[in-house]
PDB file of N, CA and C in Angstrom:
ATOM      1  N   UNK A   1     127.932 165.912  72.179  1.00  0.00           N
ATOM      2  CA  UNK A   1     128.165 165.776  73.591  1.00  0.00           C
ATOM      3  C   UNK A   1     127.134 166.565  74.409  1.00  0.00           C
ATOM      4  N   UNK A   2     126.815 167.829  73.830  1.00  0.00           N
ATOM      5  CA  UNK A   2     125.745 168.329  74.735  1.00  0.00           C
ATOM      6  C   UNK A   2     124.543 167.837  74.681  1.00  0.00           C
ATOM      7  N   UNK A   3     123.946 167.170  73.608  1.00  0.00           N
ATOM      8  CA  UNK A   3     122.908 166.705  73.471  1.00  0.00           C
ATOM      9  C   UNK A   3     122.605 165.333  74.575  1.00  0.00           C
ATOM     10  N   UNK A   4     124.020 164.721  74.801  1.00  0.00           N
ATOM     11  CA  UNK A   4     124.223 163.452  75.484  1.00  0.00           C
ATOM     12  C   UNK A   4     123.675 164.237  76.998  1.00  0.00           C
ATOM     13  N   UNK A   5     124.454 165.128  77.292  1.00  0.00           N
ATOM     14  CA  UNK A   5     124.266 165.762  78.671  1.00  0.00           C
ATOM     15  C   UNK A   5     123.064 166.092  78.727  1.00  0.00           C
ATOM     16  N   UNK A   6     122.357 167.190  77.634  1.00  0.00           N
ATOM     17  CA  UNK A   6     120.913 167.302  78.290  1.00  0.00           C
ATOM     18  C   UNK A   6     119.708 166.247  78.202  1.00  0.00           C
ATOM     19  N   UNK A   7     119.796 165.014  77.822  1.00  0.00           N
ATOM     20  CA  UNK A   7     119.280 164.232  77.502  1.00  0.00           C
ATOM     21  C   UNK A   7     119.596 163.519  79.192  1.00  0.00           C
ATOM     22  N   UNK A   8     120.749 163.479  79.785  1.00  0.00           N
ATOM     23  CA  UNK A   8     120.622 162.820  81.005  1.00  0.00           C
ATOM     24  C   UNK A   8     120.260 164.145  82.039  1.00  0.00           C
ATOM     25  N   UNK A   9     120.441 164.923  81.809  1.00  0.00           N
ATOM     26  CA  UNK A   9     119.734 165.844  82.759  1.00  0.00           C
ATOM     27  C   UNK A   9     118.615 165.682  82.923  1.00  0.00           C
ATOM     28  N   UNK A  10     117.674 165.566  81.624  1.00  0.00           N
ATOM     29  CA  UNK A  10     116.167 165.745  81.659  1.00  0.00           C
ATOM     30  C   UNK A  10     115.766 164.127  82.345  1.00  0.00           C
ATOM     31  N   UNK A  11     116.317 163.158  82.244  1.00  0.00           N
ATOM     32  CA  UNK A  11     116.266 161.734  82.567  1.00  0.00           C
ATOM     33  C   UNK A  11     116.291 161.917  84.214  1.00  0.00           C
ATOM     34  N   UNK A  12     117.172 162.494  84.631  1.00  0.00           N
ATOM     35  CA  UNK A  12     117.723 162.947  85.960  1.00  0.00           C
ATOM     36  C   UNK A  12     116.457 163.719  86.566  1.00  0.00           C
ATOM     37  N   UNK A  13     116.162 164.624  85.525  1.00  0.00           N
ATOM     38  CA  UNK A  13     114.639 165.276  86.773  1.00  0.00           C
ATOM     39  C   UNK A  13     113.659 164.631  86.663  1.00  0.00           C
ATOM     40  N   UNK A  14     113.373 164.036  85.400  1.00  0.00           N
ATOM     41  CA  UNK A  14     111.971 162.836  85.073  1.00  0.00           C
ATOM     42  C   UNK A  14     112.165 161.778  86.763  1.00  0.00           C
ATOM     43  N   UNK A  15     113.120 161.204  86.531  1.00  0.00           N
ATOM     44  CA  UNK A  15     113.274 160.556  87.295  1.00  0.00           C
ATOM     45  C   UNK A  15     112.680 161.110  89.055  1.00  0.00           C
ATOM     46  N   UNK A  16     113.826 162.214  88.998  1.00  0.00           N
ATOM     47  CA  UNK A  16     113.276 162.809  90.833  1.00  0.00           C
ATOM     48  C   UNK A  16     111.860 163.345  90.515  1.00  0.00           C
ATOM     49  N   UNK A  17     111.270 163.631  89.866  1.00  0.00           N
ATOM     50  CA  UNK A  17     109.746 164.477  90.230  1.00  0.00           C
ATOM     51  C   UNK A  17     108.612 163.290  89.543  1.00  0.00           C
ATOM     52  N   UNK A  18     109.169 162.057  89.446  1.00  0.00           N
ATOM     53  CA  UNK A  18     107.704 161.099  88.947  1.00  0.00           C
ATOM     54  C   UNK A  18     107.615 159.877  89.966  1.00  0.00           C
ATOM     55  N   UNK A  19     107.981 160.745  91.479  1.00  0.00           N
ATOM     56  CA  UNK A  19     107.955 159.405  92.725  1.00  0.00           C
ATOM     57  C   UNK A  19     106.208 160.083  93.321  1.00  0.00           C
ATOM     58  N   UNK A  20     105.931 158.976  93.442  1.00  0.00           N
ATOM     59  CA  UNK A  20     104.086 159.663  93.871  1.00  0.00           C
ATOM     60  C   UNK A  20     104.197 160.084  94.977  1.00  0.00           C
ATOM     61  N   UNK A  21     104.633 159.541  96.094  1.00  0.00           N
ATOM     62  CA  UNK A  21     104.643 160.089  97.773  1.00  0.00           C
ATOM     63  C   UNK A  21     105.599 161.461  97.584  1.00  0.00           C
ATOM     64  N   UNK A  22     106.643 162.041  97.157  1.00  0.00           N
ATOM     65  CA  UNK A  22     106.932 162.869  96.723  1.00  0.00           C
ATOM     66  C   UNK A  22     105.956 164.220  96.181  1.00  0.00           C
ATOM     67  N   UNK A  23     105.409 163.894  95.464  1.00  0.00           N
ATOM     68  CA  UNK A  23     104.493 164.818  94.312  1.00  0.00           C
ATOM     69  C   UNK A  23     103.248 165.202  95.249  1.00  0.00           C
ATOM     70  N   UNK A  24     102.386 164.048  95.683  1.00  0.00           N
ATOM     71  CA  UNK A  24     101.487 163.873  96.213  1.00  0.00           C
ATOM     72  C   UNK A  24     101.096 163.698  97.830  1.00  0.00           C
ATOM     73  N   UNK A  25     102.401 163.277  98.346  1.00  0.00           N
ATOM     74  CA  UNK A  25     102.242 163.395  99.677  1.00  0.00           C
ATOM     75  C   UNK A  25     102.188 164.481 100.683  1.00  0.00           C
ATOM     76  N   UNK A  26     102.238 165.272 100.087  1.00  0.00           N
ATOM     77  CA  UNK A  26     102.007 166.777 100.759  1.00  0.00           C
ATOM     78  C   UNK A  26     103.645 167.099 101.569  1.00  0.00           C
ATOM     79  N   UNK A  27     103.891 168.572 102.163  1.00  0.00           N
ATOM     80  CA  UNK A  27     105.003 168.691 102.999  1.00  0.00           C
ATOM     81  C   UNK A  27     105.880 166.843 103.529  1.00  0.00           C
ATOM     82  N   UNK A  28     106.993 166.942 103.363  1.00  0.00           N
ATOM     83  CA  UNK A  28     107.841 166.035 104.558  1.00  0.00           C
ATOM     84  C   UNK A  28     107.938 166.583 105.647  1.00  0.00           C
ATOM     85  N   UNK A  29     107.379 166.017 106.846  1.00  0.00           N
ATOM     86  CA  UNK A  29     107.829 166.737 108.138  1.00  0.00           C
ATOM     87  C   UNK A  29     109.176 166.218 109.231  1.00  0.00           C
ATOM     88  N   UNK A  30     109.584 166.856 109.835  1.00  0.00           N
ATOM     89  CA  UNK A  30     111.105 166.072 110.694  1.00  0.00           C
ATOM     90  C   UNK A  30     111.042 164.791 111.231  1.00  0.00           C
ATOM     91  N   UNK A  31     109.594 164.564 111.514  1.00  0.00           N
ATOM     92  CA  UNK A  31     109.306 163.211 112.144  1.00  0.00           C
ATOM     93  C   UNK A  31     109.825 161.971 110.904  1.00  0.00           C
ATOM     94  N   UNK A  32     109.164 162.313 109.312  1.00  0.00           N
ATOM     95  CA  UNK A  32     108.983 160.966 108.152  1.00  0.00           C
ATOM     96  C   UNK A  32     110.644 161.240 107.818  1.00  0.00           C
ATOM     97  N   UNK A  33     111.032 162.204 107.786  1.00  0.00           N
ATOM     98  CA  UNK A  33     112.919 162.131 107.484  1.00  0.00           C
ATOM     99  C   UNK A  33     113.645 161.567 108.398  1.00  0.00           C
ATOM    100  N   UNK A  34     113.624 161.912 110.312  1.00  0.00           N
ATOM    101  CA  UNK A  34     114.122 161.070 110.802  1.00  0.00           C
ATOM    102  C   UNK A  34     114.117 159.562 111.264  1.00  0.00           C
ATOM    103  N   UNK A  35     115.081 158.976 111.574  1.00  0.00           N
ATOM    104  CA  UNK A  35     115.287 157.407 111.385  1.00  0.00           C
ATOM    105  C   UNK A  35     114.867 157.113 112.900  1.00  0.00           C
ATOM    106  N   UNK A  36     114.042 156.359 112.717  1.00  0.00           N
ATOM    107  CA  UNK A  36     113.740 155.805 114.476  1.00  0.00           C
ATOM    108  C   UNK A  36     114.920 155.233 115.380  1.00  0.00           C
ATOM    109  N   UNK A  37     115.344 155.978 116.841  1.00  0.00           N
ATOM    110  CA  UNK A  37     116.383 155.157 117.573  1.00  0.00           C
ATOM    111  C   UNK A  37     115.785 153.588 117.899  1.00  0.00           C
ATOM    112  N   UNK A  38     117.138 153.008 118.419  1.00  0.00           N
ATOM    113  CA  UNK A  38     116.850 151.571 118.721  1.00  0.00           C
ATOM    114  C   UNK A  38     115.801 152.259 120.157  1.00  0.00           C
ATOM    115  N   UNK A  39     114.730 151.178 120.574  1.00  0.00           N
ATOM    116  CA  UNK A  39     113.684 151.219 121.102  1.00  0.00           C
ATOM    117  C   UNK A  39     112.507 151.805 120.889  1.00  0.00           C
ATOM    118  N   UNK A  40     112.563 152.562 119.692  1.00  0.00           N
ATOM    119  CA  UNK A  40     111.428 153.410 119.307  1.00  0.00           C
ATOM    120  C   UNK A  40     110.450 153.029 118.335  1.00  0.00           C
ATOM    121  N   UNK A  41     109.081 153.066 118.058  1.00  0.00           N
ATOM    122  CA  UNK A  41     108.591 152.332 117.349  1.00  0.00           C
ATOM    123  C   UNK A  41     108.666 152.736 115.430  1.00  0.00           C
ATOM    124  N   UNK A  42     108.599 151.408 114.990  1.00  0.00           N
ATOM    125  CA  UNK A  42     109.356 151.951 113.257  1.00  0.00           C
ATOM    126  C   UNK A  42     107.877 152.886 112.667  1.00  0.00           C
ATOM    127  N   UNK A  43     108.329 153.438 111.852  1.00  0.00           N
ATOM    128  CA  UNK A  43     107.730 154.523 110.955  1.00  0.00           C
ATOM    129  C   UNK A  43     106.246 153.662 110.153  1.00  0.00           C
ATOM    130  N   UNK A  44     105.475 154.278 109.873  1.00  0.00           N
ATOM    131  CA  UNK A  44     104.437 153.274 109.105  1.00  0.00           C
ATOM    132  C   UNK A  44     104.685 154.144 107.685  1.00  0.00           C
ATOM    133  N   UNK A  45     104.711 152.912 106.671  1.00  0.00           N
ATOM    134  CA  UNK A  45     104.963 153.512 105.483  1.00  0.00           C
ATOM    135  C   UNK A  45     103.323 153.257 104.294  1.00  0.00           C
ATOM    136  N   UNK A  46     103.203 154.413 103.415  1.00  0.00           N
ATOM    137  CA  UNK A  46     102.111 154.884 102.883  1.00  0.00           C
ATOM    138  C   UNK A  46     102.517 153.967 101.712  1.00  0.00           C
ATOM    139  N   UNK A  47     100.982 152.964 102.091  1.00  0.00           N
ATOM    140  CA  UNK A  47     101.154 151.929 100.844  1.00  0.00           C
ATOM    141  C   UNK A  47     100.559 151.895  99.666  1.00  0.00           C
ATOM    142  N   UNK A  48      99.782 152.588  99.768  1.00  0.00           N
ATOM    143  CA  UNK A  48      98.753 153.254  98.496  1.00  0.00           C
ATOM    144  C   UNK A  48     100.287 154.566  97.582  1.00  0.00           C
ATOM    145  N   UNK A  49     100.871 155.124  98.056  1.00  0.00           N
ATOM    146  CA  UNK A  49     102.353 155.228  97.517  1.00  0.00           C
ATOM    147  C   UNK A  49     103.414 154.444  96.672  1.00  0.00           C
ATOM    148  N   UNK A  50     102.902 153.713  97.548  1.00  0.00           N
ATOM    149  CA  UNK A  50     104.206 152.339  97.480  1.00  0.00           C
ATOM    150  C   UNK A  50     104.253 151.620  96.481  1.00  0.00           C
ATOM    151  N   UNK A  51     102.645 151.464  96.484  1.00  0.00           N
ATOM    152  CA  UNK A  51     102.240 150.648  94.755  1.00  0.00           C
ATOM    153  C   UNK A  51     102.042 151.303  93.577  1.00  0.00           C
ATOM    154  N   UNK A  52     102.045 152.240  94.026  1.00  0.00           N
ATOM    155  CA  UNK A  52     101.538 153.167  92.699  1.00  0.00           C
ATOM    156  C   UNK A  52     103.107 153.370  92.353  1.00  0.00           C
ATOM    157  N   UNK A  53     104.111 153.403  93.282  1.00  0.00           N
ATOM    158  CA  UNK A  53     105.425 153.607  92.525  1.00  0.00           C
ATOM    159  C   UNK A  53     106.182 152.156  92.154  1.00  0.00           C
ATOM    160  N   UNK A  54     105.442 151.127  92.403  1.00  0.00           N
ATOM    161  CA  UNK A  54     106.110 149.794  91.834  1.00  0.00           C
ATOM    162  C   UNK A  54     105.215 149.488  90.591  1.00  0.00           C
ATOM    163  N   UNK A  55     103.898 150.295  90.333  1.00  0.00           N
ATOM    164  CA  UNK A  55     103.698 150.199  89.528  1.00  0.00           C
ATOM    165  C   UNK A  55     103.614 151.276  88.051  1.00  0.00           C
ATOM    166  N   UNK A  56     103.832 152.267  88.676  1.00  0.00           N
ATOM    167  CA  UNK A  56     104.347 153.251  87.620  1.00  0.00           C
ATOM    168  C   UNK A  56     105.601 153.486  87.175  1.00  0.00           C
ATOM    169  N   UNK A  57     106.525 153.219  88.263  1.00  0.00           N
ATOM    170  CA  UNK A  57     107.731 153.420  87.598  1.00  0.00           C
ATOM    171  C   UNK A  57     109.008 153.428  89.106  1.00  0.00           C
ATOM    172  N   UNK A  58     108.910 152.218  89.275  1.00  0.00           N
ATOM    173  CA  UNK A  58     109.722 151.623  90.401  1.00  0.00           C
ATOM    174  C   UNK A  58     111.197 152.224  90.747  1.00  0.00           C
ATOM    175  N   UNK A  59     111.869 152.743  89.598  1.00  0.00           N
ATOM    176  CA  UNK A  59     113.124 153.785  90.384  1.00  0.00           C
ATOM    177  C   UNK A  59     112.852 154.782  91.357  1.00  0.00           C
ATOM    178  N   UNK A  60     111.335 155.157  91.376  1.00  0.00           N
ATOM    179  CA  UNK A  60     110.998 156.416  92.157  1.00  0.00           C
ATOM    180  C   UNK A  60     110.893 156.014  93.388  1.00  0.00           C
ATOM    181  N   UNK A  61     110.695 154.539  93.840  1.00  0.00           N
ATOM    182  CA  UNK A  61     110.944 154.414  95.374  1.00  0.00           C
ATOM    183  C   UNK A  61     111.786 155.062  95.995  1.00  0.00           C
ATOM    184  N   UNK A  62     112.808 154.907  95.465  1.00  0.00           N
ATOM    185  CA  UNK A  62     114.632 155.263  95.914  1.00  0.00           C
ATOM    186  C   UNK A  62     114.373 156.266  96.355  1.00  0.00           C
ATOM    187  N   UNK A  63     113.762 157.523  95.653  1.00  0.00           N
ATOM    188  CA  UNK A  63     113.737 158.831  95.542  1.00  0.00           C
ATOM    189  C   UNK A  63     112.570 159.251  97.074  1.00  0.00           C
ATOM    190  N   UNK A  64     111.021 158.033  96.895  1.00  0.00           N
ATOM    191  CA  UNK A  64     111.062 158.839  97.713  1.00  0.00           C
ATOM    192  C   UNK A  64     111.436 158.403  99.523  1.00  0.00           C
ATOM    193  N   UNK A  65     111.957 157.293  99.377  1.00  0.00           N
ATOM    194  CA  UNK A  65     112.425 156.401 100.974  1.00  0.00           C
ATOM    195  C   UNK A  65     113.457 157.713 101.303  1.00  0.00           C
ATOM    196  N   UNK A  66     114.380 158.528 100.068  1.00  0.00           N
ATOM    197  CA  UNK A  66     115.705 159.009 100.175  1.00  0.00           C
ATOM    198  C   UNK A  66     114.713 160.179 101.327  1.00  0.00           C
ATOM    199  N   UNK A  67     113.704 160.610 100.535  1.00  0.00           N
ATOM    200  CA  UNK A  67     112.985 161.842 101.016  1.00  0.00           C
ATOM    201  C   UNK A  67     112.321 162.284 102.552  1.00  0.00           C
ATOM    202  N   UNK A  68     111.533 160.706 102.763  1.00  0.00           N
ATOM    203  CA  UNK A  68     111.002 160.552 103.715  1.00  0.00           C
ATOM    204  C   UNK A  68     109.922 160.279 103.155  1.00  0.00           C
ATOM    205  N   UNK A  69     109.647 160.876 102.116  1.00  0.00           N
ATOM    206  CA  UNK A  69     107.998 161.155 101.928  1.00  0.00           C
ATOM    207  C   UNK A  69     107.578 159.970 101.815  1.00  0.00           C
ATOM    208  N   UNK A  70     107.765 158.277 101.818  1.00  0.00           N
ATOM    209  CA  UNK A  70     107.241 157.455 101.804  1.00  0.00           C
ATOM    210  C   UNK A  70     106.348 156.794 103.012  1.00  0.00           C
ATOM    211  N   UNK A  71     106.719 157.598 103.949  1.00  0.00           N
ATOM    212  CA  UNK A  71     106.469 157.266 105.043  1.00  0.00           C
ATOM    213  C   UNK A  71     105.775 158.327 105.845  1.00  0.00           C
ATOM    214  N   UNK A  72     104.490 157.659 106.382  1.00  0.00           N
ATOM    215  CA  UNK A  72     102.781 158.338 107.088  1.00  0.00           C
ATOM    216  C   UNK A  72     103.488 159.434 107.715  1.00  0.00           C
ATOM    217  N   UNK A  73     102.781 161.046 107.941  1.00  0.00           N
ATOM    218  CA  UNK A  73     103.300 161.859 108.956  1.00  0.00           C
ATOM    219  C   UNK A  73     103.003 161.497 110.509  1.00  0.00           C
ATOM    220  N   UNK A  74     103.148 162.032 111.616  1.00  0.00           N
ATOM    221  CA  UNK A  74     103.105 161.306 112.800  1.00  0.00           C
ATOM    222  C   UNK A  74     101.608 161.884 112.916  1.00  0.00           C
ATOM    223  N   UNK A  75     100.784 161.378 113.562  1.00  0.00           N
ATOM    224  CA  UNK A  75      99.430 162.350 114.393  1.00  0.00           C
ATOM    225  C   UNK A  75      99.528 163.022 115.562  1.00  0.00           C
ATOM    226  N   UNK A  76      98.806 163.835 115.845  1.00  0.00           N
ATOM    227  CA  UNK A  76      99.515 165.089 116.218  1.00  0.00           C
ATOM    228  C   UNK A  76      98.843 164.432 117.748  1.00  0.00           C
ATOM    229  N   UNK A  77      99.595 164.184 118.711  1.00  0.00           N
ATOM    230  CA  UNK A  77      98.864 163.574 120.185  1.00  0.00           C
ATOM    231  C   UNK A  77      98.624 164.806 120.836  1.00  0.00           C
ATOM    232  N   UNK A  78      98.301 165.964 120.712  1.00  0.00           N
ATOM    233  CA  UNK A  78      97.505 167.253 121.569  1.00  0.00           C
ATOM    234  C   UNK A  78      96.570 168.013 120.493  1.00  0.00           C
ATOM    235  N   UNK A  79      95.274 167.063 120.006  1.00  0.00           N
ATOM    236  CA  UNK A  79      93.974 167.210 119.424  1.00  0.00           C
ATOM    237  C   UNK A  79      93.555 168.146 120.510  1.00  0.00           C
ATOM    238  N   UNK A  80      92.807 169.468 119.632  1.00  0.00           N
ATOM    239  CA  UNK A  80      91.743 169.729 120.189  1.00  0.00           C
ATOM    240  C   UNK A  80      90.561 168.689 120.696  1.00  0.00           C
ATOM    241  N   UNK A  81      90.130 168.759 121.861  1.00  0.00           N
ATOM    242  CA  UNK A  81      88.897 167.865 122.315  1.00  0.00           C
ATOM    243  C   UNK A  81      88.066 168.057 121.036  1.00  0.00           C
ATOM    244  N   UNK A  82      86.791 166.693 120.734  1.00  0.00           N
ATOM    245  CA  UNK A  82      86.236 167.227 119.869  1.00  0.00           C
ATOM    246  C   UNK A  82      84.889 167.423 120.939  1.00  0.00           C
ATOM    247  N   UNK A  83      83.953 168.017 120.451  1.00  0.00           N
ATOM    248  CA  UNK A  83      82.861 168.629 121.477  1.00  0.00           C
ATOM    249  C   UNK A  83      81.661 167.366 121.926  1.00  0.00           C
ATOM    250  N   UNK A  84      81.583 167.096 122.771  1.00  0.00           N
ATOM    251  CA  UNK A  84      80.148 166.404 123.348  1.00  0.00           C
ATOM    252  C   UNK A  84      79.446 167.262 123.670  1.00  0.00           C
ATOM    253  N   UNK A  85      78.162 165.628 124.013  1.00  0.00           N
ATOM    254  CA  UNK A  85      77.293 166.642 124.729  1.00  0.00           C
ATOM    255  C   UNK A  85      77.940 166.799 126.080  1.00  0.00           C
ATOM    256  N   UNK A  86      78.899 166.418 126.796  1.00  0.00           N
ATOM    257  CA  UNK A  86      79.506 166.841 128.316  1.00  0.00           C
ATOM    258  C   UNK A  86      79.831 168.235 128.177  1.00  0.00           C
ATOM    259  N   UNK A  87      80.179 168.450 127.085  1.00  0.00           N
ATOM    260  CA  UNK A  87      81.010 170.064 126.695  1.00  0.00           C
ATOM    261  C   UNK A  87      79.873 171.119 126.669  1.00  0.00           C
ATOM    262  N   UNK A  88      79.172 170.724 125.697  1.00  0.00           N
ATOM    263  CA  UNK A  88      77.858 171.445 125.629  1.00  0.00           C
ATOM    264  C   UNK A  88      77.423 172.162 126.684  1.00  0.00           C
ATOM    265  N   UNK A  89      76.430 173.316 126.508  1.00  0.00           N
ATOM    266  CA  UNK A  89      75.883 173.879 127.582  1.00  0.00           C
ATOM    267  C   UNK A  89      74.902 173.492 127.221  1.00  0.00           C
ATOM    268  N   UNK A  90      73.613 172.732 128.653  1.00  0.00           N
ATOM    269  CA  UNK A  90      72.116 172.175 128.868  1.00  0.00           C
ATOM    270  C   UNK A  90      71.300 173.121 129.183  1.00  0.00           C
ATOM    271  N   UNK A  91      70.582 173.502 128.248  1.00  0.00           N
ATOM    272  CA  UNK A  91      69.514 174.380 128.748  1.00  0.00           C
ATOM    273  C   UNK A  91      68.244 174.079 128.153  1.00  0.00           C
TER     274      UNK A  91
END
């Protein structure tokens, strides 16, 4: 019986730690976990992720849609300017 149990334990973490957007997608931030309200625009999801988990081992979607991590972080809309020549000093 214990052998039965640690045999699904280890199945159980194989499973949660071999989703690629998970492993590889760096931090989840509050934006890719929360669910868009009605009127808001939907989430863009990381498809280079997506395939690599339908093709490595397709239970790990579950794991990482559950996470967020399947889905792009937001871009950050207050960029530093990047520098021109307007910025520049002419001398």
């Amino acid at each position: 019986m214990k052998k039965i149990r640690n045999f699904i334990a280890y199945c159980f973490i194989a499973i949660m730690l071999s989703s690629c957007a998970t492993l590889f997608g760096g931090p989840v931030s509050d934006y890719q976990k929360t669910k868009p309200a009605n009127g808001e625009p939907t989430r863009q999801i990381r498809v280079v992720a997506l395939v690599a988990d339908v093709i490595l081992f397709w239970p790990s979607i579950i794991v990482d849609f559950a996470t967020g991590a399947i889905y792009k972080p937001q871009k950050n809309e207050f960029q530093k300017p990047e520098k021109t020549k307007t910025n520049e000093k002419m001398y």
